[in-house]
PDB file of N, CA and C in Angstrom:
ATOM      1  N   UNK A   1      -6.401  11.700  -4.171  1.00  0.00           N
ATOM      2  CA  UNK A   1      -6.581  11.144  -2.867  1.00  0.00           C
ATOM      3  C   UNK A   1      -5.394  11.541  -1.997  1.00  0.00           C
ATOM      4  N   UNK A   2      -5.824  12.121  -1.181  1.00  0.00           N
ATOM      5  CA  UNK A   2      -4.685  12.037   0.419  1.00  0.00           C
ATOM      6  C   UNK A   2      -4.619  11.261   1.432  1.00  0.00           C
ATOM      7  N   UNK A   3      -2.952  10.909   1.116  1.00  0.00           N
ATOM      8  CA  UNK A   3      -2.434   9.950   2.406  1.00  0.00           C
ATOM      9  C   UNK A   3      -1.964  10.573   3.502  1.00  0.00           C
ATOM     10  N   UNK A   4      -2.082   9.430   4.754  1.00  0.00           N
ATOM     11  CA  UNK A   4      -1.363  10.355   6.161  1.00  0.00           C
ATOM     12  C   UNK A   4       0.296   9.983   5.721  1.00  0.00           C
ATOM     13  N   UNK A   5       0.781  10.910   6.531  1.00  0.00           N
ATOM     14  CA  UNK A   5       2.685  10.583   6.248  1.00  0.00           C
ATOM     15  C   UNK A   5       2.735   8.990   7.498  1.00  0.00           C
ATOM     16  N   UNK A   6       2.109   8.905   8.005  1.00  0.00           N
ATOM     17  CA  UNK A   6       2.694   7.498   8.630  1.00  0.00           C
ATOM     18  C   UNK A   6       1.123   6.892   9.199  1.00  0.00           C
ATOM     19  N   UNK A   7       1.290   5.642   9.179  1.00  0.00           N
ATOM     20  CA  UNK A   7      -0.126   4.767   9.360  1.00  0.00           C
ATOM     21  C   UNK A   7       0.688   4.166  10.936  1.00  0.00           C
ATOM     22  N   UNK A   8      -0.566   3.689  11.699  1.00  0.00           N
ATOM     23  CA  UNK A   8       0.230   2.760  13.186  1.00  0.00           C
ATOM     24  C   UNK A   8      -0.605   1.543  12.231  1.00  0.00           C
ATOM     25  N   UNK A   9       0.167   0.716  12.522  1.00  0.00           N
ATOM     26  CA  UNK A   9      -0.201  -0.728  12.198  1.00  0.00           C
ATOM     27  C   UNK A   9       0.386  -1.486  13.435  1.00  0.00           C
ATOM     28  N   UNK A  10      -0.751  -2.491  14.315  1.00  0.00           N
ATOM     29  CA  UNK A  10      -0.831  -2.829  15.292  1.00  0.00           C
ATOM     30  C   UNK A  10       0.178  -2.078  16.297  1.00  0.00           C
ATOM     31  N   UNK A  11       1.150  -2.260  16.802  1.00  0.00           N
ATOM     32  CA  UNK A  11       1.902  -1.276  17.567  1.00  0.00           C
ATOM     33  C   UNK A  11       3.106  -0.832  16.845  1.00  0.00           C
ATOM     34  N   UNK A  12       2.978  -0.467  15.684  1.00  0.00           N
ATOM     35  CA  UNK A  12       4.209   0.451  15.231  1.00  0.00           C
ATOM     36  C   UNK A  12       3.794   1.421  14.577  1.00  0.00           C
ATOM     37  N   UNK A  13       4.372   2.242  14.024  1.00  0.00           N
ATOM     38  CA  UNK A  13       4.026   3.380  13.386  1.00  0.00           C
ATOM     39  C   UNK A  13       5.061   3.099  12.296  1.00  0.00           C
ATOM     40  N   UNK A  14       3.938   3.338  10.608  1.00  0.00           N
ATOM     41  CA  UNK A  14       5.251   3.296   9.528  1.00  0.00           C
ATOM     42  C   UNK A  14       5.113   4.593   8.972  1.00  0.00           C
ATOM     43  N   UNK A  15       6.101   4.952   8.189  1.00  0.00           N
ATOM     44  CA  UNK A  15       6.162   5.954   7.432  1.00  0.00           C
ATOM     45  C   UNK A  15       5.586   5.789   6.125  1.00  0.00           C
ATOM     46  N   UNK A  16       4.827   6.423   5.504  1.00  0.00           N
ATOM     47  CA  UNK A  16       4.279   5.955   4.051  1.00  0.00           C
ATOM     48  C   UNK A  16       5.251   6.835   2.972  1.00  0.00           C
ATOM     49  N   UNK A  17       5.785   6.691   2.142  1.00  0.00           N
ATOM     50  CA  UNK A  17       6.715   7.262   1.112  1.00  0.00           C
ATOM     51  C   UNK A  17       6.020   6.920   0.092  1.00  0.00           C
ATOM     52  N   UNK A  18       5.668   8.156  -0.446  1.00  0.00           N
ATOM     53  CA  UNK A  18       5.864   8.351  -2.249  1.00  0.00           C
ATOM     54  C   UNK A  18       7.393   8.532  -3.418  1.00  0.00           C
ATOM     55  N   UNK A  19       7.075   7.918  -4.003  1.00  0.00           N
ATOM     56  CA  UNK A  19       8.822   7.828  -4.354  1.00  0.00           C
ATOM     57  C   UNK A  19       8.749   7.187  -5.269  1.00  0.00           C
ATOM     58  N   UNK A  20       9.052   7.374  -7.345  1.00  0.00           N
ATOM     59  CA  UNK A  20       9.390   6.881  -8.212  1.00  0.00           C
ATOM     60  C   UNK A  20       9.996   5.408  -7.959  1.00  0.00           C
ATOM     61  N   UNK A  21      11.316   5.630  -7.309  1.00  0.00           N
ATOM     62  CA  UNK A  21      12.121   4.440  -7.035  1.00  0.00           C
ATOM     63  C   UNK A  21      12.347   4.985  -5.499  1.00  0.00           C
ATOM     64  N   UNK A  22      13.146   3.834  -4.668  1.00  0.00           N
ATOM     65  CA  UNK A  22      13.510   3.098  -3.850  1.00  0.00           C
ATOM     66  C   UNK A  22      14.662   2.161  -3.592  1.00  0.00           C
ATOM     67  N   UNK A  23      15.976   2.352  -2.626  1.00  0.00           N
ATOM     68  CA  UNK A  23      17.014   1.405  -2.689  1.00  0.00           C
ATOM     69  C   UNK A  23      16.289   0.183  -2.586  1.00  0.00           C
ATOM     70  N   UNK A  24      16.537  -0.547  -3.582  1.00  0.00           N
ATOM     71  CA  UNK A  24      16.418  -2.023  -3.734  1.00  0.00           C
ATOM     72  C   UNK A  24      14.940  -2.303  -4.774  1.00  0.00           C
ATOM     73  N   UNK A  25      14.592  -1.053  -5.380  1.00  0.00           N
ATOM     74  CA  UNK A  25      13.028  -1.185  -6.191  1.00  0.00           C
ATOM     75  C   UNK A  25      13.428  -1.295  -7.614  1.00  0.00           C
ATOM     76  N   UNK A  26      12.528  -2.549  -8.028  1.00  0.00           N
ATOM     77  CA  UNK A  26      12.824  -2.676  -9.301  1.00  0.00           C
ATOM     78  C   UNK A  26      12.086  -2.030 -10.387  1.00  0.00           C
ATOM     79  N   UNK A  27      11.987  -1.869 -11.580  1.00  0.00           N
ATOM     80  CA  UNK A  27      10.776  -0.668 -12.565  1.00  0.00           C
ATOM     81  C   UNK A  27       9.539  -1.367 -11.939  1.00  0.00           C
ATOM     82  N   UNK A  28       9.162  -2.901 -11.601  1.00  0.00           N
ATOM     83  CA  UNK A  28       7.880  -3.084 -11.491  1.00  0.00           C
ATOM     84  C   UNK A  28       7.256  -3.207 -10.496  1.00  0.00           C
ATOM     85  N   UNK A  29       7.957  -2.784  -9.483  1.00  0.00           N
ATOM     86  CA  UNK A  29       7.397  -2.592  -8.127  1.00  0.00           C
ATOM     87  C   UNK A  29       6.934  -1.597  -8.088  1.00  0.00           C
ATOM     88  N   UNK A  30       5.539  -2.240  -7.505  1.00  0.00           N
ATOM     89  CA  UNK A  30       4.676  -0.875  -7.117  1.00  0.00           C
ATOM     90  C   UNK A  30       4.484  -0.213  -5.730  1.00  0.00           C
ATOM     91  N   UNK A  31       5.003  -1.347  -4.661  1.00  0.00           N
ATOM     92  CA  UNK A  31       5.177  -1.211  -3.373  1.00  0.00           C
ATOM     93  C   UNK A  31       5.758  -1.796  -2.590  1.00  0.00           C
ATOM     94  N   UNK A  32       6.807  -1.728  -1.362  1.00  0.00           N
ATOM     95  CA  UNK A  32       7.344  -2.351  -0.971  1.00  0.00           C
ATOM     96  C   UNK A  32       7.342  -2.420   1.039  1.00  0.00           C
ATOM     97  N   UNK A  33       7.820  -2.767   1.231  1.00  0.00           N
ATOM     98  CA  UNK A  33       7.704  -2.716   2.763  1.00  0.00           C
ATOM     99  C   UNK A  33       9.138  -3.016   3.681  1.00  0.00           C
ATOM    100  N   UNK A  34       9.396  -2.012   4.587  1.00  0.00           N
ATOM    101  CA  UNK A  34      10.893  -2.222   5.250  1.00  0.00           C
ATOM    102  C   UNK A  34      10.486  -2.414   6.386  1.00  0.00           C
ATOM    103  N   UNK A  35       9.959  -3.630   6.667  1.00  0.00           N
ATOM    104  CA  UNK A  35      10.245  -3.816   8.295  1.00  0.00           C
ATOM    105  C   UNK A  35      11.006  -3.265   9.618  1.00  0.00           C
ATOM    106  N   UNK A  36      12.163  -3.229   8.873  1.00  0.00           N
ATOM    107  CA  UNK A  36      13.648  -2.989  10.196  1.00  0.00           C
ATOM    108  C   UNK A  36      13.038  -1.058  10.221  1.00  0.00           C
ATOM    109  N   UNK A  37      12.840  -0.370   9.127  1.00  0.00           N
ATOM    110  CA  UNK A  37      12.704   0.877   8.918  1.00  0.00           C
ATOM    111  C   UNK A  37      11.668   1.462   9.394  1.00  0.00           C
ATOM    112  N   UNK A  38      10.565   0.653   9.528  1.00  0.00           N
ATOM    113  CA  UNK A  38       9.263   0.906   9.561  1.00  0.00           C
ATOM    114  C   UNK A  38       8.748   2.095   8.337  1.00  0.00           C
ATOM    115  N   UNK A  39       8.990   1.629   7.066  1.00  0.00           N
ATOM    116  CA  UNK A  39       8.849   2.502   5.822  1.00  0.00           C
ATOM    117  C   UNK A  39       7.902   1.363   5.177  1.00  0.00           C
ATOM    118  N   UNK A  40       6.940   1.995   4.656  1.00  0.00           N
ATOM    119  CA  UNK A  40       6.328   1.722   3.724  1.00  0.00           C
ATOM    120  C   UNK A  40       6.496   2.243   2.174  1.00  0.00           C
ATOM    121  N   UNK A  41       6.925   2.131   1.418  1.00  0.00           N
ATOM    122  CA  UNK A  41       7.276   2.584  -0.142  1.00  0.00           C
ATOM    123  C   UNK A  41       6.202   2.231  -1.016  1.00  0.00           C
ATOM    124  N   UNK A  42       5.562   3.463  -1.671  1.00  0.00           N
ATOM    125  CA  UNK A  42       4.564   3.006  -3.110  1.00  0.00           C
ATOM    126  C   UNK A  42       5.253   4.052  -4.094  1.00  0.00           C
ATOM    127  N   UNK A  43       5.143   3.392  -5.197  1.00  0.00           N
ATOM    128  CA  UNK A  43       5.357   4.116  -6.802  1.00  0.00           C
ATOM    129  C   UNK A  43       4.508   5.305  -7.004  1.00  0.00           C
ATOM    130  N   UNK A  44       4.984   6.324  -7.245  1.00  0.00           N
ATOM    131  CA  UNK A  44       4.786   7.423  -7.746  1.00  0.00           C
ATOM    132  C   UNK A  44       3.862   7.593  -9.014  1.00  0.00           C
ATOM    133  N   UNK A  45       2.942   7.947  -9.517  1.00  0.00           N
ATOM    134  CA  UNK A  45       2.497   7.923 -11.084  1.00  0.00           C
ATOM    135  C   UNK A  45       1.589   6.658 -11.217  1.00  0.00           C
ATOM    136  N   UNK A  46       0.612   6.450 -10.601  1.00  0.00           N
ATOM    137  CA  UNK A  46       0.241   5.260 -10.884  1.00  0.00           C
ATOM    138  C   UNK A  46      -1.566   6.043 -10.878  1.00  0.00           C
ATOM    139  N   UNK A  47      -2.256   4.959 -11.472  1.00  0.00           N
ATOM    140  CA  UNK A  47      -3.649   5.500 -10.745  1.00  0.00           C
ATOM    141  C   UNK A  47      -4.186   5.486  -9.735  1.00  0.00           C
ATOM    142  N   UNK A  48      -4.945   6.425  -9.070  1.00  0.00           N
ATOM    143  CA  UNK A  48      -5.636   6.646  -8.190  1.00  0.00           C
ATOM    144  C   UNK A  48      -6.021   4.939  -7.389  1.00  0.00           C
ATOM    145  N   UNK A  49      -6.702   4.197  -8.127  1.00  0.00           N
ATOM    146  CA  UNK A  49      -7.038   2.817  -7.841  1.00  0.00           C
ATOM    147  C   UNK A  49      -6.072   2.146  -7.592  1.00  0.00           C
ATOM    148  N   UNK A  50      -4.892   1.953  -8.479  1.00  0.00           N
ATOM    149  CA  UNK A  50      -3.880   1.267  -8.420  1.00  0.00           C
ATOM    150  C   UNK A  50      -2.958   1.865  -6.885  1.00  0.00           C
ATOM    151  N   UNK A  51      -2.748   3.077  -6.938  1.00  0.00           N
ATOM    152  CA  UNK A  51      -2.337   3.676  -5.524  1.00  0.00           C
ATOM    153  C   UNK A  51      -2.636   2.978  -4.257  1.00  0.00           C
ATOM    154  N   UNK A  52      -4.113   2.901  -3.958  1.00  0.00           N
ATOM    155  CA  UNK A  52      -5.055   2.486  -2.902  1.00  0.00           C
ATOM    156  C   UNK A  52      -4.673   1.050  -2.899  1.00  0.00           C
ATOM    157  N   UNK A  53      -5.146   0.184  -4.024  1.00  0.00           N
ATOM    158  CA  UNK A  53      -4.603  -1.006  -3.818  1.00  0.00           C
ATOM    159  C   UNK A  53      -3.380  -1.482  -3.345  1.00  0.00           C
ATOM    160  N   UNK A  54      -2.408  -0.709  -3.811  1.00  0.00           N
ATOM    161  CA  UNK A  54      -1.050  -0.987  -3.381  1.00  0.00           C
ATOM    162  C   UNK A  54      -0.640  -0.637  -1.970  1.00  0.00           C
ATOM    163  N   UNK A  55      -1.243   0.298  -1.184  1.00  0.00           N
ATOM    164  CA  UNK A  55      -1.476   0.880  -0.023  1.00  0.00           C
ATOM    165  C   UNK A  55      -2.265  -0.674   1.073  1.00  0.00           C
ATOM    166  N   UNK A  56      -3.372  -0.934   0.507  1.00  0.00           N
ATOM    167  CA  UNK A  56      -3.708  -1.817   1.167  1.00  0.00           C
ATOM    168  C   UNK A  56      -3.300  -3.138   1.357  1.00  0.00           C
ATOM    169  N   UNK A  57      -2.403  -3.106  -0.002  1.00  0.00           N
ATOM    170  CA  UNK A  57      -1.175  -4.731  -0.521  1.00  0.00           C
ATOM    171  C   UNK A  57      -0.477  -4.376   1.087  1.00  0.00           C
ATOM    172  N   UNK A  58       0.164  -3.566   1.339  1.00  0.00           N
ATOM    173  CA  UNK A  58       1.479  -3.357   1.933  1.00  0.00           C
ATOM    174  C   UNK A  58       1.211  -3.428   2.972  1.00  0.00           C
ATOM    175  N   UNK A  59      -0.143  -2.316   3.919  1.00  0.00           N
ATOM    176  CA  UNK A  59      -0.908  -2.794   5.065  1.00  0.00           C
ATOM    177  C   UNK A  59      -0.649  -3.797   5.818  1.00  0.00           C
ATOM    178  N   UNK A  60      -1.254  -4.811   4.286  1.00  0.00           N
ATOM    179  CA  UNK A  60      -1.832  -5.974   4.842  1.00  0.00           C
ATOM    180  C   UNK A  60      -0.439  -7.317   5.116  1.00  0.00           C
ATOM    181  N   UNK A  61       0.706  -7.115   4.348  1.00  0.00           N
ATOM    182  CA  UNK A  61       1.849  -7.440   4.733  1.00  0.00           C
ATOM    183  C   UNK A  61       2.729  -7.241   6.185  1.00  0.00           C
ATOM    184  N   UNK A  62       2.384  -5.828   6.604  1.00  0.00           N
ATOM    185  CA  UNK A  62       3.252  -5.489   8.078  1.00  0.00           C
ATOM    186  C   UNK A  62       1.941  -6.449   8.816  1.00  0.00           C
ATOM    187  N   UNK A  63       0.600  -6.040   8.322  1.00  0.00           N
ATOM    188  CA  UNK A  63      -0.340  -7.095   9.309  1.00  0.00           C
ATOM    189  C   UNK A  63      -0.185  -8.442   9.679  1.00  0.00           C
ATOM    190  N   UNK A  64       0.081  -8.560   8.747  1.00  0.00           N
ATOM    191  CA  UNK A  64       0.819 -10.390   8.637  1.00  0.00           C
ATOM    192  C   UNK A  64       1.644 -11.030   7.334  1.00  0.00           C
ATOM    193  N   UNK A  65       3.074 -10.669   7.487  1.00  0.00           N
ATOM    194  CA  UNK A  65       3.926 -11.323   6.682  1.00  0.00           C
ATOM    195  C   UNK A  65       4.167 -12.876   5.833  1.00  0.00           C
ATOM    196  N   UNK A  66       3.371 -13.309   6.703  1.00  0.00           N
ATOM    197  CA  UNK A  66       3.092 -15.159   5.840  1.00  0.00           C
ATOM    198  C   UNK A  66       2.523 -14.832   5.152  1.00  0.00           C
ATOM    199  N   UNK A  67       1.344 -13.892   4.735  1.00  0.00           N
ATOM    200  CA  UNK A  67       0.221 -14.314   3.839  1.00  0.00           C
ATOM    201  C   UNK A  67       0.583 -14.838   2.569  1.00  0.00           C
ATOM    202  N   UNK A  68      -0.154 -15.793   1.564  1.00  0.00           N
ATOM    203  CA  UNK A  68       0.635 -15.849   0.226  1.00  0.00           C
ATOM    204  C   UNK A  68       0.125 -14.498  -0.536  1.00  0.00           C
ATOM    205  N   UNK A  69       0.987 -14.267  -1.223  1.00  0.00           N
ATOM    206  CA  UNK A  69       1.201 -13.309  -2.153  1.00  0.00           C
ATOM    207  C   UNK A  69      -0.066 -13.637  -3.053  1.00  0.00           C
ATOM    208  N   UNK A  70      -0.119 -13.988  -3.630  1.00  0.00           N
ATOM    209  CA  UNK A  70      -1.697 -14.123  -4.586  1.00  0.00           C
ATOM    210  C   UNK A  70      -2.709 -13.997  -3.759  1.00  0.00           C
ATOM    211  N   UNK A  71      -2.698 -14.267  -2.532  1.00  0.00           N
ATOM    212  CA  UNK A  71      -4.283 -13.986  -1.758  1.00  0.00           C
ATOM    213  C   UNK A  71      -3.878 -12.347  -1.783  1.00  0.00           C
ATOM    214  N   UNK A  72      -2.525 -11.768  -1.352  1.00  0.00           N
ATOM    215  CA  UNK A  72      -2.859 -10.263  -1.316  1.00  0.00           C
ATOM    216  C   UNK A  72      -2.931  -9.911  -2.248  1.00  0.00           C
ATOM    217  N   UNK A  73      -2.789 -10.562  -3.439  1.00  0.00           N
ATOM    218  CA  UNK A  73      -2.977  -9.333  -4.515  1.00  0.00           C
ATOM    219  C   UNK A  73      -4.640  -9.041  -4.881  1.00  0.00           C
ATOM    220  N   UNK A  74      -5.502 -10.815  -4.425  1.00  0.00           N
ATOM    221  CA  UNK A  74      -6.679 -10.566  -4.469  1.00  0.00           C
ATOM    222  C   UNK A  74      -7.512 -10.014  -3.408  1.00  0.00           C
ATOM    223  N   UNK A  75      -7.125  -9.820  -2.436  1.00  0.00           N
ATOM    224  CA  UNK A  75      -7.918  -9.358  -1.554  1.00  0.00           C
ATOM    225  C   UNK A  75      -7.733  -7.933  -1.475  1.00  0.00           C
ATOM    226  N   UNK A  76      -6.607  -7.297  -1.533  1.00  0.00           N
ATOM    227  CA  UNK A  76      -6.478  -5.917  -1.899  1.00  0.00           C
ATOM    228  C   UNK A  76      -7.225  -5.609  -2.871  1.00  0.00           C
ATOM    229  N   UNK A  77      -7.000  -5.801  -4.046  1.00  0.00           N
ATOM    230  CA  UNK A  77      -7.561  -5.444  -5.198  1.00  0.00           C
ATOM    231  C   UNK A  77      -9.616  -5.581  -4.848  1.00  0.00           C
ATOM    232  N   UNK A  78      -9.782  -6.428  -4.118  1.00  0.00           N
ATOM    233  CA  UNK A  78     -11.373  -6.391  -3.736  1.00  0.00           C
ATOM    234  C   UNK A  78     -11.769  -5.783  -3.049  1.00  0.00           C
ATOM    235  N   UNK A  79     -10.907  -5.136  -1.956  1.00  0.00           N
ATOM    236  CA  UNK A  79     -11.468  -4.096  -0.897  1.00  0.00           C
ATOM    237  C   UNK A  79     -11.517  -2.716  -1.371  1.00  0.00           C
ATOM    238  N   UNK A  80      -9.991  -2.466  -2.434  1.00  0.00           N
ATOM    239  CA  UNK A  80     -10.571  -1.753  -3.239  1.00  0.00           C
ATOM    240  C   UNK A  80     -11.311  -1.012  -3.444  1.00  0.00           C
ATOM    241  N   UNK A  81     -11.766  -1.944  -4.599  1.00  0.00           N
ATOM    242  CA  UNK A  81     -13.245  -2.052  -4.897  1.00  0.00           C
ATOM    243  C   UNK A  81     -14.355  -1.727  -4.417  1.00  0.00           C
ATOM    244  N   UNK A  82     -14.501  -2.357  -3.118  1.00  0.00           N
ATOM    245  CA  UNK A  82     -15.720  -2.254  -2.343  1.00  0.00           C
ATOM    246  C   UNK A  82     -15.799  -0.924  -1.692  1.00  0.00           C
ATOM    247  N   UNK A  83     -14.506  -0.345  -1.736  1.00  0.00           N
ATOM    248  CA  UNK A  83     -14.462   1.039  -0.801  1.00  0.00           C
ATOM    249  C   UNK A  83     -14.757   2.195  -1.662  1.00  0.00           C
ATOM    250  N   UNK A  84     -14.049   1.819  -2.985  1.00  0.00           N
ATOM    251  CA  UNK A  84     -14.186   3.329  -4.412  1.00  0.00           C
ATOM    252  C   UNK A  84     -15.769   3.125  -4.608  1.00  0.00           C
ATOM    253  N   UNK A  85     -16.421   1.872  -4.584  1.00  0.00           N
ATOM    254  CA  UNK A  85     -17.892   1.949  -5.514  1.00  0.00           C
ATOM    255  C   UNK A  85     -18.943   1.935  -4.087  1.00  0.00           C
ATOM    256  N   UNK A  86     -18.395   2.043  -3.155  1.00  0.00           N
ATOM    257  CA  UNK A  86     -19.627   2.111  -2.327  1.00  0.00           C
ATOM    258  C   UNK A  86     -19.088   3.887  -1.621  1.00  0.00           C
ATOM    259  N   UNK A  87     -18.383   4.528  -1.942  1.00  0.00           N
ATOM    260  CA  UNK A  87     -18.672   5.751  -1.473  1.00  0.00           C
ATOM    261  C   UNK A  87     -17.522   6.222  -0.288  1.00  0.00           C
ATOM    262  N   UNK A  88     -16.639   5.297   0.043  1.00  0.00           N
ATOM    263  CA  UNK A  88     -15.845   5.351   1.257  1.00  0.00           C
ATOM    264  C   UNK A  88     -14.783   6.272   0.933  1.00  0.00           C
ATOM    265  N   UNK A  89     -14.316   6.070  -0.444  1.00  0.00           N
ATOM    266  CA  UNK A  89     -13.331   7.067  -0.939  1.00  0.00           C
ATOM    267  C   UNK A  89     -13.473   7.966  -2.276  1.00  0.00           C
ATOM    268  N   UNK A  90     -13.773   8.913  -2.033  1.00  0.00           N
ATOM    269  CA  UNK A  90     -13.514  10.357  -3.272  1.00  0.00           C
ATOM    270  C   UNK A  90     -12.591  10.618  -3.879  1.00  0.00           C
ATOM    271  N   UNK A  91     -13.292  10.484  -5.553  1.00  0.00           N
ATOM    272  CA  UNK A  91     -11.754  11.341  -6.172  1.00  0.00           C
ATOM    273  C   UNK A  91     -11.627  12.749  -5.473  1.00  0.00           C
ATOM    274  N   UNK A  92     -10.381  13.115  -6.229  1.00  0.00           N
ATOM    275  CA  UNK A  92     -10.208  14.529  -5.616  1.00  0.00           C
ATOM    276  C   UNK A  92     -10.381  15.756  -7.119  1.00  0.00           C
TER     277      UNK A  92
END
């Protein structure tokens, strides 16, 4: 799957980074988000699914920073879903 190098999320523009690690990433982070930077960070080596999800985790964080953390992990993980099995996204 191909990503753009930077997404606009409501009026900013972030940078999306692929990158093993990250200043301040721990082994189990899979994605992270720099506000002040406008960087978005995901883990390198992961699956295809797991990628996307983590892409849409992070999204959905610059979208709105309160959310609780367990609703994003489920609601990412379901859109997902709905996007790989209904045809929206191709392996490569």
């Amino acid at each position: 799957m191909t990503y753009p190098e930077t997404l606009k999320i409501g009026a900013h523009e972030y940078e999306l980074i692929f990158a093993p690690h990250w200043e301040g990433s721990d082994d189990g982070d899979l994605g992270q988000t720099n506000y002040e930077r406008h960087q978005i960070h995901i883990k390198t080596g992961l699956p295809d699914t797991t990628t996307l999800s983590t892409v849409i985790h992070e999204i959905l964080h610059v979208m709105n920073s309160q959310l609780d953390h367990v609703f994003l992990e489920s609601i990412s993980e379901q859109l997902t879903q709905v996007l790989w099995d209904n045809g929206f996204i191709e392996e490569e």
